[in-house]
C-alpha atoms as a PDB file:
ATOM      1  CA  UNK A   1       1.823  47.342 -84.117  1.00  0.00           C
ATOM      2  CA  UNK A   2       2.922  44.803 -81.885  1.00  0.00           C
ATOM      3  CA  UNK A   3       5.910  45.043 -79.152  1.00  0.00           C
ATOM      4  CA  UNK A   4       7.238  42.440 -77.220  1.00  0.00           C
ATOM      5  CA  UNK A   5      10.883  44.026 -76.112  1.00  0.00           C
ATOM      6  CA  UNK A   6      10.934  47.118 -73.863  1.00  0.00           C
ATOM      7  CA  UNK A   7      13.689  48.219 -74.996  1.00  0.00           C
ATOM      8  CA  UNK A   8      11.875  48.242 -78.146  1.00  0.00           C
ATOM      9  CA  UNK A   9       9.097  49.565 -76.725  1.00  0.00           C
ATOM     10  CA  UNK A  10      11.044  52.528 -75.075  1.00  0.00           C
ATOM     11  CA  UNK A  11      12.577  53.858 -78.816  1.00  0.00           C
ATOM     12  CA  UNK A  12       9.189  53.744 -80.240  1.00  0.00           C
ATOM     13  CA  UNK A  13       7.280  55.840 -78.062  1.00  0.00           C
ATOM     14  CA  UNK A  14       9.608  57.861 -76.633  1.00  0.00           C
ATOM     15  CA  UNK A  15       8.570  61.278 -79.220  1.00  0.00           C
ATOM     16  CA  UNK A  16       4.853  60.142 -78.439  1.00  0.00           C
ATOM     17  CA  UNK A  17       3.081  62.932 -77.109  1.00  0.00           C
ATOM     18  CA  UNK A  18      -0.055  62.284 -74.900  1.00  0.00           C
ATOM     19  CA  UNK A  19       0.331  58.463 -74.583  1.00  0.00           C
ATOM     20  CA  UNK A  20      -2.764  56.589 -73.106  1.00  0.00           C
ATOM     21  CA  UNK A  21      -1.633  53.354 -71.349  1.00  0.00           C
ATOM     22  CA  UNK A  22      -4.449  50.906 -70.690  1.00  0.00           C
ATOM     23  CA  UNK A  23      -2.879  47.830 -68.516  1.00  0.00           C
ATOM     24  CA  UNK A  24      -4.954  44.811 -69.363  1.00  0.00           C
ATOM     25  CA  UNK A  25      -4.353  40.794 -68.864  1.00  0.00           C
ATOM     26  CA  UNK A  26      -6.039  40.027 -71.719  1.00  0.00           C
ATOM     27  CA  UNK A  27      -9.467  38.173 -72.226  1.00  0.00           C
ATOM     28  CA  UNK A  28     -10.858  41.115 -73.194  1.00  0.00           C
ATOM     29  CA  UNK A  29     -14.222  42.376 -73.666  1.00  0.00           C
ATOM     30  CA  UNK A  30     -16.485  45.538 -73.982  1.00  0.00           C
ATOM     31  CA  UNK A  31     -15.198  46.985 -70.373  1.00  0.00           C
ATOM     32  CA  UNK A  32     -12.386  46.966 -71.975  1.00  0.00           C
ATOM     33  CA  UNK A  33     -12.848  47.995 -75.245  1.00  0.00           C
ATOM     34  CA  UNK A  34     -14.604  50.944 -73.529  1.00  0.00           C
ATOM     35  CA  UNK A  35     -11.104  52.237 -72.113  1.00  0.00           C
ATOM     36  CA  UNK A  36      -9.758  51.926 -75.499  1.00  0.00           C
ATOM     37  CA  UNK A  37     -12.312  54.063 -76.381  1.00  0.00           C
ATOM     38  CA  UNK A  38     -11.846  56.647 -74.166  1.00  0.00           C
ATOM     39  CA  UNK A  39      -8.334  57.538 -75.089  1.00  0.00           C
ATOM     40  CA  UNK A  40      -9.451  57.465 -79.028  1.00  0.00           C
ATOM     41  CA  UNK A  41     -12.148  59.778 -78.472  1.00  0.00           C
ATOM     42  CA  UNK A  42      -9.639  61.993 -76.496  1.00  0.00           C
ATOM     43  CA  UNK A  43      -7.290  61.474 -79.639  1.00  0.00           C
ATOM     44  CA  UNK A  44      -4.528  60.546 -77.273  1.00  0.00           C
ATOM     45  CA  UNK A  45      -2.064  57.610 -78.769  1.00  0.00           C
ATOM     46  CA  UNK A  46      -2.926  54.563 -77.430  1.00  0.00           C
ATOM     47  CA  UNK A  47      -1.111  51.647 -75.558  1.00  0.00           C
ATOM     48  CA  UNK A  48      -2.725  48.440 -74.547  1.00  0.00           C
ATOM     49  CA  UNK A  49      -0.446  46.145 -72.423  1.00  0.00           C
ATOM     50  CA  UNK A  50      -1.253  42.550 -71.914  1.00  0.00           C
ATOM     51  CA  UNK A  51       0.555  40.629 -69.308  1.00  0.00           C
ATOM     52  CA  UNK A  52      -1.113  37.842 -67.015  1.00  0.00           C
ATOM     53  CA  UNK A  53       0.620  39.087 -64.263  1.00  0.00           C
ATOM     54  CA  UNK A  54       1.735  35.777 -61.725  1.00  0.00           C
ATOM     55  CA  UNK A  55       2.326  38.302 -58.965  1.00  0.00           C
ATOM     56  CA  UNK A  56      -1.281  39.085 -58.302  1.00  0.00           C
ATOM     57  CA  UNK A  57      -2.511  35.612 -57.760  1.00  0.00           C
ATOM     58  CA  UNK A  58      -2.431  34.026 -54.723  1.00  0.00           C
ATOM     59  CA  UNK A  59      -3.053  30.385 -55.826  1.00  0.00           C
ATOM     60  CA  UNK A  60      -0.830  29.252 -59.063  1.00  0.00           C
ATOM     61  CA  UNK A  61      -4.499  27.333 -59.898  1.00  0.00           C
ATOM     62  CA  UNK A  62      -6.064  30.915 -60.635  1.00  0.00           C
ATOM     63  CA  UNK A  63      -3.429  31.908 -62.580  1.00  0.00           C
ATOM     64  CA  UNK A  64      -3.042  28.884 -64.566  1.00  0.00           C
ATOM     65  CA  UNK A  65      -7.143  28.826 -65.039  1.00  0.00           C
ATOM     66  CA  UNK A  66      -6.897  32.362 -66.020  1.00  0.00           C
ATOM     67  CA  UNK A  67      -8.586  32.496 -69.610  1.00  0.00           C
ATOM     68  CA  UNK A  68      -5.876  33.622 -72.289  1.00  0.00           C
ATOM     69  CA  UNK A  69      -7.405  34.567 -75.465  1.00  0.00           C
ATOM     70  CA  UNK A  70      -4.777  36.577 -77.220  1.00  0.00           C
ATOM     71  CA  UNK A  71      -5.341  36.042 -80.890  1.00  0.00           C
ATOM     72  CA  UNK A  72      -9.490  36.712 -80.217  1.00  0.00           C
ATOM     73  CA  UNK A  73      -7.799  40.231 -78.208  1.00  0.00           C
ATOM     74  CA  UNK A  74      -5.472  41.702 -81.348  1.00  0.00           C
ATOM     75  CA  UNK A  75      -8.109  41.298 -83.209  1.00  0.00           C
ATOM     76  CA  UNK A  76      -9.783  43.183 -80.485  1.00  0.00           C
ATOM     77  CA  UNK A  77      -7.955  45.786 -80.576  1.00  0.00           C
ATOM     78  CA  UNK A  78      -6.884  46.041 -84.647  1.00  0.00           C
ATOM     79  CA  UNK A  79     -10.313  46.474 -85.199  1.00  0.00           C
ATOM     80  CA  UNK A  80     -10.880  48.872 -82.532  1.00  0.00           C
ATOM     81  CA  UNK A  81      -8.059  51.316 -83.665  1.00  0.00           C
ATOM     82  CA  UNK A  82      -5.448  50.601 -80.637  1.00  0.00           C
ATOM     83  CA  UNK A  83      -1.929  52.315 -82.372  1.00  0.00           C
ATOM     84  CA  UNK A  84       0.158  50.091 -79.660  1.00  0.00           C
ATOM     85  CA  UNK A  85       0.098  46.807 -78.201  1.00  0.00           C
ATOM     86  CA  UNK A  86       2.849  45.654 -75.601  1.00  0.00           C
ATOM     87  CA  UNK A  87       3.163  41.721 -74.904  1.00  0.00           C
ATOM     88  CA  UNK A  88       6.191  41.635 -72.730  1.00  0.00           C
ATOM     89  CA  UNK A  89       7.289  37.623 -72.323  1.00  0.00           C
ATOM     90  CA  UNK A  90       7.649  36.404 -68.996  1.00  0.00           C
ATOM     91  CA  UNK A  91      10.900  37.462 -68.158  1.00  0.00           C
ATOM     92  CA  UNK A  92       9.216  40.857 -67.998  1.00  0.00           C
ATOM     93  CA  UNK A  93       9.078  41.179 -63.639  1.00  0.00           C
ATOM     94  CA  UNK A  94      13.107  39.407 -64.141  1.00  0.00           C
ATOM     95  CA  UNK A  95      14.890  42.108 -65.001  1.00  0.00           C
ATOM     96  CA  UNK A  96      13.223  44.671 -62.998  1.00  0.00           C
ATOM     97  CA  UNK A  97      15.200  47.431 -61.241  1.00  0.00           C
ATOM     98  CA  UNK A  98      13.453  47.388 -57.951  1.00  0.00           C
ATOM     99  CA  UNK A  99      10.489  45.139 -57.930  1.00  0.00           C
ATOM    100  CA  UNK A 100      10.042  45.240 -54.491  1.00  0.00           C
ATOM    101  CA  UNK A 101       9.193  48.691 -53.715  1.00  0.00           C
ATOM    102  CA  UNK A 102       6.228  50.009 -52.813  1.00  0.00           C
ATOM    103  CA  UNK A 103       4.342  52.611 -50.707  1.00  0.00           C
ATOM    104  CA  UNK A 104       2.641  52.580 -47.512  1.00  0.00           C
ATOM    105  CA  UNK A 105      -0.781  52.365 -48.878  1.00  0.00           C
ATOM    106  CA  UNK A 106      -2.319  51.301 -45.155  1.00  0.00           C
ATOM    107  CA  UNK A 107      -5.072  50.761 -44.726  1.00  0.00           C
ATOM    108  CA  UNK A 108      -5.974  50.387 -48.399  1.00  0.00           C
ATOM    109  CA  UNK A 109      -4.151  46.940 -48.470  1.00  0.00           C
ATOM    110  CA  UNK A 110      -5.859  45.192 -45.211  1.00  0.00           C
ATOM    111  CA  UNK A 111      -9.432  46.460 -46.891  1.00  0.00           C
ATOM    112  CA  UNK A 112     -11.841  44.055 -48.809  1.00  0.00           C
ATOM    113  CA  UNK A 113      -9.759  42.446 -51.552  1.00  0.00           C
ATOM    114  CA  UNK A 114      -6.487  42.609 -49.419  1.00  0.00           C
ATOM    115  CA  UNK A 115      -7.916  40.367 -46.663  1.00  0.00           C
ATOM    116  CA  UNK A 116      -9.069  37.143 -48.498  1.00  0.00           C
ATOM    117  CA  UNK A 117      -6.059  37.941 -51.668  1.00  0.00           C
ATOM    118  CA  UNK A 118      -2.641  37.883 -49.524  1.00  0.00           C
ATOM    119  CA  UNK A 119      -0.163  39.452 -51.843  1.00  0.00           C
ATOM    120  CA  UNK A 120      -2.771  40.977 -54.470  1.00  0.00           C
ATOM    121  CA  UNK A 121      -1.925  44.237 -54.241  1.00  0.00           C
ATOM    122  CA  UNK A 122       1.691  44.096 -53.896  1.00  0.00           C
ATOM    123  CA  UNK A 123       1.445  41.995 -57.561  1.00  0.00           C
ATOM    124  CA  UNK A 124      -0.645  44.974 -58.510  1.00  0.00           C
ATOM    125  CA  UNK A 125       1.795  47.543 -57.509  1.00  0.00           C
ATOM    126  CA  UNK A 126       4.792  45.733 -58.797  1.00  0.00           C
ATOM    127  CA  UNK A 127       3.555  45.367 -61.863  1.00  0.00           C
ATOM    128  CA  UNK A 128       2.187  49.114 -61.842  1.00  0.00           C
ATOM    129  CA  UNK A 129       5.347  50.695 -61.016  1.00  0.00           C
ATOM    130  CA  UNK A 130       7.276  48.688 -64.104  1.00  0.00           C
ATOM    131  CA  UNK A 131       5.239  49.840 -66.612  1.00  0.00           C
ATOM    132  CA  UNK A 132       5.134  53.783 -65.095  1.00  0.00           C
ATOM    133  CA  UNK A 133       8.565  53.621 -65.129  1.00  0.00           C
ATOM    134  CA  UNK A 134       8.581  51.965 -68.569  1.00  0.00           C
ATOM    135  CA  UNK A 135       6.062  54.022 -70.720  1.00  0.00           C
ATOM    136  CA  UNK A 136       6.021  56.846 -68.523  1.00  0.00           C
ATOM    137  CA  UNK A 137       2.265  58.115 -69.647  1.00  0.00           C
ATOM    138  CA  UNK A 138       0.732  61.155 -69.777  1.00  0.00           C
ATOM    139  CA  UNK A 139      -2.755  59.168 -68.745  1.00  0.00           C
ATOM    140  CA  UNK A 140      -3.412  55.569 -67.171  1.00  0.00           C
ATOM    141  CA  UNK A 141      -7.125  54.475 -68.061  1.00  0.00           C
ATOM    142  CA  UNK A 142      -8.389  52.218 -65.602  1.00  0.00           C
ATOM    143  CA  UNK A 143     -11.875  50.544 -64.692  1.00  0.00           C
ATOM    144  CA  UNK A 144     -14.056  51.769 -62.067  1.00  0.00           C
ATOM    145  CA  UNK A 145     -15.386  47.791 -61.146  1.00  0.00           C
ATOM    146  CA  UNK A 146     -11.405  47.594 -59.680  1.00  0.00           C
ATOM    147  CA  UNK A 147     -12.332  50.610 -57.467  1.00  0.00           C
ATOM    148  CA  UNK A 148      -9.574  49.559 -54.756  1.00  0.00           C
ATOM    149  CA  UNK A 149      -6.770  48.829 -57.326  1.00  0.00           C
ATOM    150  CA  UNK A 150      -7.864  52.205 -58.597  1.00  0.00           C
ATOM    151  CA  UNK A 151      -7.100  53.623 -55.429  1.00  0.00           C
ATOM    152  CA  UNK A 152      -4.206  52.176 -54.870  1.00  0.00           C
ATOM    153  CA  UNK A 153      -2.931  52.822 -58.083  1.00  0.00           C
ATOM    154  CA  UNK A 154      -3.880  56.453 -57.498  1.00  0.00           C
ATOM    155  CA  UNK A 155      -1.974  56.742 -54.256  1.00  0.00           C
ATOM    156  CA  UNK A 156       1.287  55.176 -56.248  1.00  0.00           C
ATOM    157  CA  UNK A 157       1.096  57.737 -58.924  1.00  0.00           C
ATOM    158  CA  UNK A 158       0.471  60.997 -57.001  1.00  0.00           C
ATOM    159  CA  UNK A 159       3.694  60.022 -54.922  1.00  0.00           C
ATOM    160  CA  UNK A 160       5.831  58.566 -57.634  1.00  0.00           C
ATOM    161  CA  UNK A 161       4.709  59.660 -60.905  1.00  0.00           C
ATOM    162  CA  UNK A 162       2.889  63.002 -60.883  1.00  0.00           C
ATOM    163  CA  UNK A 163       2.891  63.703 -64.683  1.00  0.00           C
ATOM    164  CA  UNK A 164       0.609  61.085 -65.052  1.00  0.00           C
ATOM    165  CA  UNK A 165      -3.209  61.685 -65.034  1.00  0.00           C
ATOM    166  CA  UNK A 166      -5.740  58.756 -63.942  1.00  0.00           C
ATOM    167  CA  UNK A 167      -9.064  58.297 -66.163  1.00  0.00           C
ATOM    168  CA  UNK A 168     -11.721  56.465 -64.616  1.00  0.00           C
ATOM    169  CA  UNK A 169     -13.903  54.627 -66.774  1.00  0.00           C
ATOM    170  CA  UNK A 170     -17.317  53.538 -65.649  1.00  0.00           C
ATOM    171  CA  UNK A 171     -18.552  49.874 -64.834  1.00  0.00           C
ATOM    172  CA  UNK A 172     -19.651  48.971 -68.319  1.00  0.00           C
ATOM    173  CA  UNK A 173     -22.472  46.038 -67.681  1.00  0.00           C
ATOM    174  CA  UNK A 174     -24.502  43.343 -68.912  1.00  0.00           C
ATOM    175  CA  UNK A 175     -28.259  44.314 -70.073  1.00  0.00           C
ATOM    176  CA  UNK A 176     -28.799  42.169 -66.626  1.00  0.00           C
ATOM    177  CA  UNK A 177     -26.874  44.934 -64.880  1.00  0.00           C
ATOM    178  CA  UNK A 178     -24.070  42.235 -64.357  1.00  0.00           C
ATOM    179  CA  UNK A 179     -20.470  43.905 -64.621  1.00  0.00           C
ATOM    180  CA  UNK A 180     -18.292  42.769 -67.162  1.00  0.00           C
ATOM    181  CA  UNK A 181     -15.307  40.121 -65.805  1.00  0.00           C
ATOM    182  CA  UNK A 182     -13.060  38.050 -67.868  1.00  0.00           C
ATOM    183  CA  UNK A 183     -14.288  35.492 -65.411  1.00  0.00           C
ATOM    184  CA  UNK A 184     -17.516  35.666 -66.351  1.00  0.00           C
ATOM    185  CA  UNK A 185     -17.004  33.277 -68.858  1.00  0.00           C
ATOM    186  CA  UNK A 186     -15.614  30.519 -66.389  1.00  0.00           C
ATOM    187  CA  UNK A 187     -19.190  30.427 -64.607  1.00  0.00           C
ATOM    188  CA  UNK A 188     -22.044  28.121 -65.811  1.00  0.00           C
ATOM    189  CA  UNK A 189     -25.343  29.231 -67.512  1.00  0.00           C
ATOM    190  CA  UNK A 190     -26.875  27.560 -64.923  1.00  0.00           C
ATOM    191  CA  UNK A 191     -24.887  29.174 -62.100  1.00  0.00           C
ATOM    192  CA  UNK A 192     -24.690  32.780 -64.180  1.00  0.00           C
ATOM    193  CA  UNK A 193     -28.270  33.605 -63.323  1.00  0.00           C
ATOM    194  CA  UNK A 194     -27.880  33.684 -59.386  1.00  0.00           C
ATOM    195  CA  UNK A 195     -24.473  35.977 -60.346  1.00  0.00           C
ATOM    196  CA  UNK A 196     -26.754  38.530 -61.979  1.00  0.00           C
ATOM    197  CA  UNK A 197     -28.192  39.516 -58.302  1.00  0.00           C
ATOM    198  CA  UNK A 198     -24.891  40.834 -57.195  1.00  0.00           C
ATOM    199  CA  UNK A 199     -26.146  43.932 -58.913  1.00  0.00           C
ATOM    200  CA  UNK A 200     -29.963  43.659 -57.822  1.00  0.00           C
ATOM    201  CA  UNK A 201     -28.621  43.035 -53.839  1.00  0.00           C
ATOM    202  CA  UNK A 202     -26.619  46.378 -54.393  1.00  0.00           C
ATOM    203  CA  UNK A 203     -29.198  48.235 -55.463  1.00  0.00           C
ATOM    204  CA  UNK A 204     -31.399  47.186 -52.729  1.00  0.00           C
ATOM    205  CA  UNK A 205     -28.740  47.811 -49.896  1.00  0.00           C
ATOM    206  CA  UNK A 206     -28.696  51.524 -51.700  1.00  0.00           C
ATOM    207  CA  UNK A 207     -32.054  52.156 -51.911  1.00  0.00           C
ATOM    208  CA  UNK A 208     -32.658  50.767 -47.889  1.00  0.00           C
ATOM    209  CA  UNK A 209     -30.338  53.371 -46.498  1.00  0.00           C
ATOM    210  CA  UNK A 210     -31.599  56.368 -48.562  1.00  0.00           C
ATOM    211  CA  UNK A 211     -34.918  55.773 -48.025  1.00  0.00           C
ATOM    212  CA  UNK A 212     -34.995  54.246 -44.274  1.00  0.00           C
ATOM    213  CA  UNK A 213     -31.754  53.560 -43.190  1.00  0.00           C
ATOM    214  CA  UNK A 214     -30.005  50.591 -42.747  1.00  0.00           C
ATOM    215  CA  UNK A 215     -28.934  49.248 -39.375  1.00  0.00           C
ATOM    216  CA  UNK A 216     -25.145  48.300 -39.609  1.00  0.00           C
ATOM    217  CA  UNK A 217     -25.719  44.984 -37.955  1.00  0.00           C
ATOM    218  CA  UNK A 218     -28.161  43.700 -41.176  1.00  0.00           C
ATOM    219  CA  UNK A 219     -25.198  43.569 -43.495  1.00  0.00           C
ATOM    220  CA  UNK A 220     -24.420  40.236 -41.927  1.00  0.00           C
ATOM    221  CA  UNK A 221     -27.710  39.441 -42.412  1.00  0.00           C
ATOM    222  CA  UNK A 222     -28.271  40.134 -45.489  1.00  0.00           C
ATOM    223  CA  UNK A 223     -24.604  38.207 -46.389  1.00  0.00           C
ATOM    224  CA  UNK A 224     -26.510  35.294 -44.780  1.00  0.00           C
ATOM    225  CA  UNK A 225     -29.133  35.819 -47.185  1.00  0.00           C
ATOM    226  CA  UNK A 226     -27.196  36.131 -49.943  1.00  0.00           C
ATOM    227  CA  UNK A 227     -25.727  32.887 -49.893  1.00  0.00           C
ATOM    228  CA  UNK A 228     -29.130  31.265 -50.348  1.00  0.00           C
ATOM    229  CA  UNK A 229     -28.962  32.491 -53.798  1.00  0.00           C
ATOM    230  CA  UNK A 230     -26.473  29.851 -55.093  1.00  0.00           C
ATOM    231  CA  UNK A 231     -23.332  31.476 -53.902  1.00  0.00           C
ATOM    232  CA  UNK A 232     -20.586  29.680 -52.671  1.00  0.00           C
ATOM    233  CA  UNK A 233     -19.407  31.964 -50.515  1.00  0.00           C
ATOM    234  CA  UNK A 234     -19.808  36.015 -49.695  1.00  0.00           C
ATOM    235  CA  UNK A 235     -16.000  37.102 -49.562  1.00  0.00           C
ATOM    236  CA  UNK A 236     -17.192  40.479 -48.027  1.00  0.00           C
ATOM    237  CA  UNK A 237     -19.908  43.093 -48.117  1.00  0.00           C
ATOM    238  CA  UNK A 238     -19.436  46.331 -46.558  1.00  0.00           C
ATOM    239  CA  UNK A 239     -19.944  50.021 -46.519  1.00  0.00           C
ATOM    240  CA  UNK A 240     -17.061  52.211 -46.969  1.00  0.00           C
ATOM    241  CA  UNK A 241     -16.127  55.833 -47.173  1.00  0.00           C
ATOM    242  CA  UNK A 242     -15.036  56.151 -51.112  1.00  0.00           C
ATOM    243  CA  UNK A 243     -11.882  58.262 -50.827  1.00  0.00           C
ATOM    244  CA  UNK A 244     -10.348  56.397 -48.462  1.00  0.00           C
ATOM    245  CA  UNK A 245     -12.037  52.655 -47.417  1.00  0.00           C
ATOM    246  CA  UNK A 246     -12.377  53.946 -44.047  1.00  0.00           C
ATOM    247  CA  UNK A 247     -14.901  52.479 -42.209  1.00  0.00           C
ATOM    248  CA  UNK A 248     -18.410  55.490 -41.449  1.00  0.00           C
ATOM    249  CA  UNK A 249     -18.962  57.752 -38.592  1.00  0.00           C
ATOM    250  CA  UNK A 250     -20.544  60.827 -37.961  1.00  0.00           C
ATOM    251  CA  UNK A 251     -18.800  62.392 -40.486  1.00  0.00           C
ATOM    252  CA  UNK A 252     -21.466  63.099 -44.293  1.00  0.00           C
ATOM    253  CA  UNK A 253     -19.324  61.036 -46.600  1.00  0.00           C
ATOM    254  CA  UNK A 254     -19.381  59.622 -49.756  1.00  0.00           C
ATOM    255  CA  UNK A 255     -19.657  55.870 -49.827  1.00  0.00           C
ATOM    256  CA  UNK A 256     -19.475  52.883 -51.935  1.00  0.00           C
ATOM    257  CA  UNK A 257     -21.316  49.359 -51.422  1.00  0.00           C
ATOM    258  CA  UNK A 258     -18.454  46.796 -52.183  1.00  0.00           C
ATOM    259  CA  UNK A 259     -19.542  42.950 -52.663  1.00  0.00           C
ATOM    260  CA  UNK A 260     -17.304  40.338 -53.503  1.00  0.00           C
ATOM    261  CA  UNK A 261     -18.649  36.601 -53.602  1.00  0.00           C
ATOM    262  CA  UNK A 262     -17.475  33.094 -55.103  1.00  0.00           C
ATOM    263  CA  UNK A 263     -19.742  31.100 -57.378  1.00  0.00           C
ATOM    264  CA  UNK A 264     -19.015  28.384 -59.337  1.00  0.00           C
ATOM    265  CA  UNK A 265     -15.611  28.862 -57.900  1.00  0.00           C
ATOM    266  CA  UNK A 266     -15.241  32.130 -59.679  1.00  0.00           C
ATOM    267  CA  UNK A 267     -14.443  34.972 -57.142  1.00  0.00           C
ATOM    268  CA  UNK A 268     -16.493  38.111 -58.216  1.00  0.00           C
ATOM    269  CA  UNK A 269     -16.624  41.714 -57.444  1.00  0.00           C
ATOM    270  CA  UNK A 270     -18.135  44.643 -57.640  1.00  0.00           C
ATOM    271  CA  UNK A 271     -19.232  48.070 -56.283  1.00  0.00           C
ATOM    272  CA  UNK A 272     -22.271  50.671 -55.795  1.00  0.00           C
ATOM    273  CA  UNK A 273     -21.332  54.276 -55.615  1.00  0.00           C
ATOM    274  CA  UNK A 274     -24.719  55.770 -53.430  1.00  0.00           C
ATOM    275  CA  UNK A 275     -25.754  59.006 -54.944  1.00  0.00           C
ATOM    276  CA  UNK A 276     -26.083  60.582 -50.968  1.00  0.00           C
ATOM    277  CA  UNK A 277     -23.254  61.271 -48.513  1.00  0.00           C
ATOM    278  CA  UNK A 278     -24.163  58.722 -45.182  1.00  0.00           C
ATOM    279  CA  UNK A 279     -23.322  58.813 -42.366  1.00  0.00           C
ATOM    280  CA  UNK A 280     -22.863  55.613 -39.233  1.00  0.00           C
ATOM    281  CA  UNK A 281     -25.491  57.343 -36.259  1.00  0.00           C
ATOM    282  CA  UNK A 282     -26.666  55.374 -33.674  1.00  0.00           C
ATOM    283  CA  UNK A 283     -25.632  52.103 -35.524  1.00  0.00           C
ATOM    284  CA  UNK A 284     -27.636  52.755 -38.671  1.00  0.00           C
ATOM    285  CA  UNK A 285     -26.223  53.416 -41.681  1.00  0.00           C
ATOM    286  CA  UNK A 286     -28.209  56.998 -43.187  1.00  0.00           C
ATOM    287  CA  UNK A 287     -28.402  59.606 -45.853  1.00  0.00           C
ATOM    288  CA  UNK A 288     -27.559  63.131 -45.192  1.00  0.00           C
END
């Protein structure tokens, strides 16, 4: 079934027990057919939203050049067993109640994806806090690949919404151990074969600092290097603490490699959870 009215929406799930809400915006492929998935296997009803969202672009371009697909994604998700879809119109952010608030997610917003995408995140939790209030789900399944909107969406929902649980789904990936983007389809063959290394450089950072170490100062390095691949540009690589994006110290933490870069003019990202807790001594980046 199909809903494009929240009021509508509201009356027809509102005796629903144990409501899954997957936010998508469409283009949809096996990442997120995965989440779908998830909440069937768990035998949980679920609710698939899709809403190209204006508020998390920062250039109307983007969000023009976003790929809609939407008859290619009910079909999707008919065949797939979804039991709701939601298609709000675009008066869907007009009417809200308060679409301006938001939490104090510092420094979670000035980290990675917040720096080079003014106003990403407060699209992200706009749009978040509508539908929470909206649906009002017993579980939000999200991908791991958006591992700071997960966190930020996390933060939002243990102050806000407590009742509802947070299901992490895995990066799903390409046999070339590329992750799975709706963009991916805007990049050239050509170009598509240097993207495939965004994985490979990961895995090499990972395996450098728990075998030797890695000496903070050769991430810029090895962003150097990394444009000679065919990349336009490397938006950011660094080594964070996972629960929080804090930057390391002394201090056995578990850490994430995050690597954003533009090819093709397609901004990409993606992350590498390293199996070790590190630590930052004597400028080098180490296991534990």
């Amino acid at each position: 079934m199909i809903i494009n009215n929240p009021k509508d929406l509201v009356e027809k799930i509102q005796k629903k027990k144990e409501i899954n809400f997957i936010p998508t915006m469409g283009n949809l492929h096996e990442g997120h057919l995965n989440l779908l998935k998830i909440a069937k296997n768990k035998e949980h009803f679920s609710l698939v939203s899709i809403f190209v969202n204006p508020l998390q672009f920062s250039e109307k371009k983007d969000y023009d050049n976003y790929p809609r697909t939407l008859n290619n994604d009910l079909n999707l998700l008919k065949n797939n067993g979804v039991d709701l879809v939601f298609l709000p119109d675009s008066n869907f952010l007009d009417d809200s109640d308060n679409i301006k608030e938001s939490i104090n997610t510092e420094p979670l917003f000035k980290r990675l994806c917040g720096i080079d995408r003014p106003g990403h995140f407060f699209g992200v939790t706009a749009i978040m806090i509508k539908f929470l209030k909206l649906i009002k789900p017993s579980f939000l399944t999200l991908g791991e690949k958006d591992f700071q909107q997960f966190l930020i969406i996390k933060k939002l929902i243990n102050k806000y919404f407590p009742k509802t649980k947070i299901i992490l789904s895995p990066i799903i990936r390409e046999k070339s151990g590329l992750a799975l983007s709706s963009r991916n389809k805007l990049i050239s063959k050509k170009k598509i074969k240097s993207a495939v290394k965004i994985f490979k450089f990961m895995e090499l950072i990972s395996e450098r600092i728990e075998k030797s170490g890695l000496e903070y100062s050769e991430l810029k390095l090895l962003q150097k290097k990394f444009l000679n691949e065919g990349f336009d540009k490397v938006n950011y690589l660094e080594v964070l603490k996972e629960e929080t994006l804090g930057d390391l110290n002394k201090v056995p933490s578990k850490a994430r490699i995050f690597l954003s870069a533009t090819i093709d003019g397609i901004r990409l990202i993606d992350n590498y959870s390293i199996r070790k807790k590190v630590v930052l001594e004597d400028k080098t980046i180490k296991k534990t």
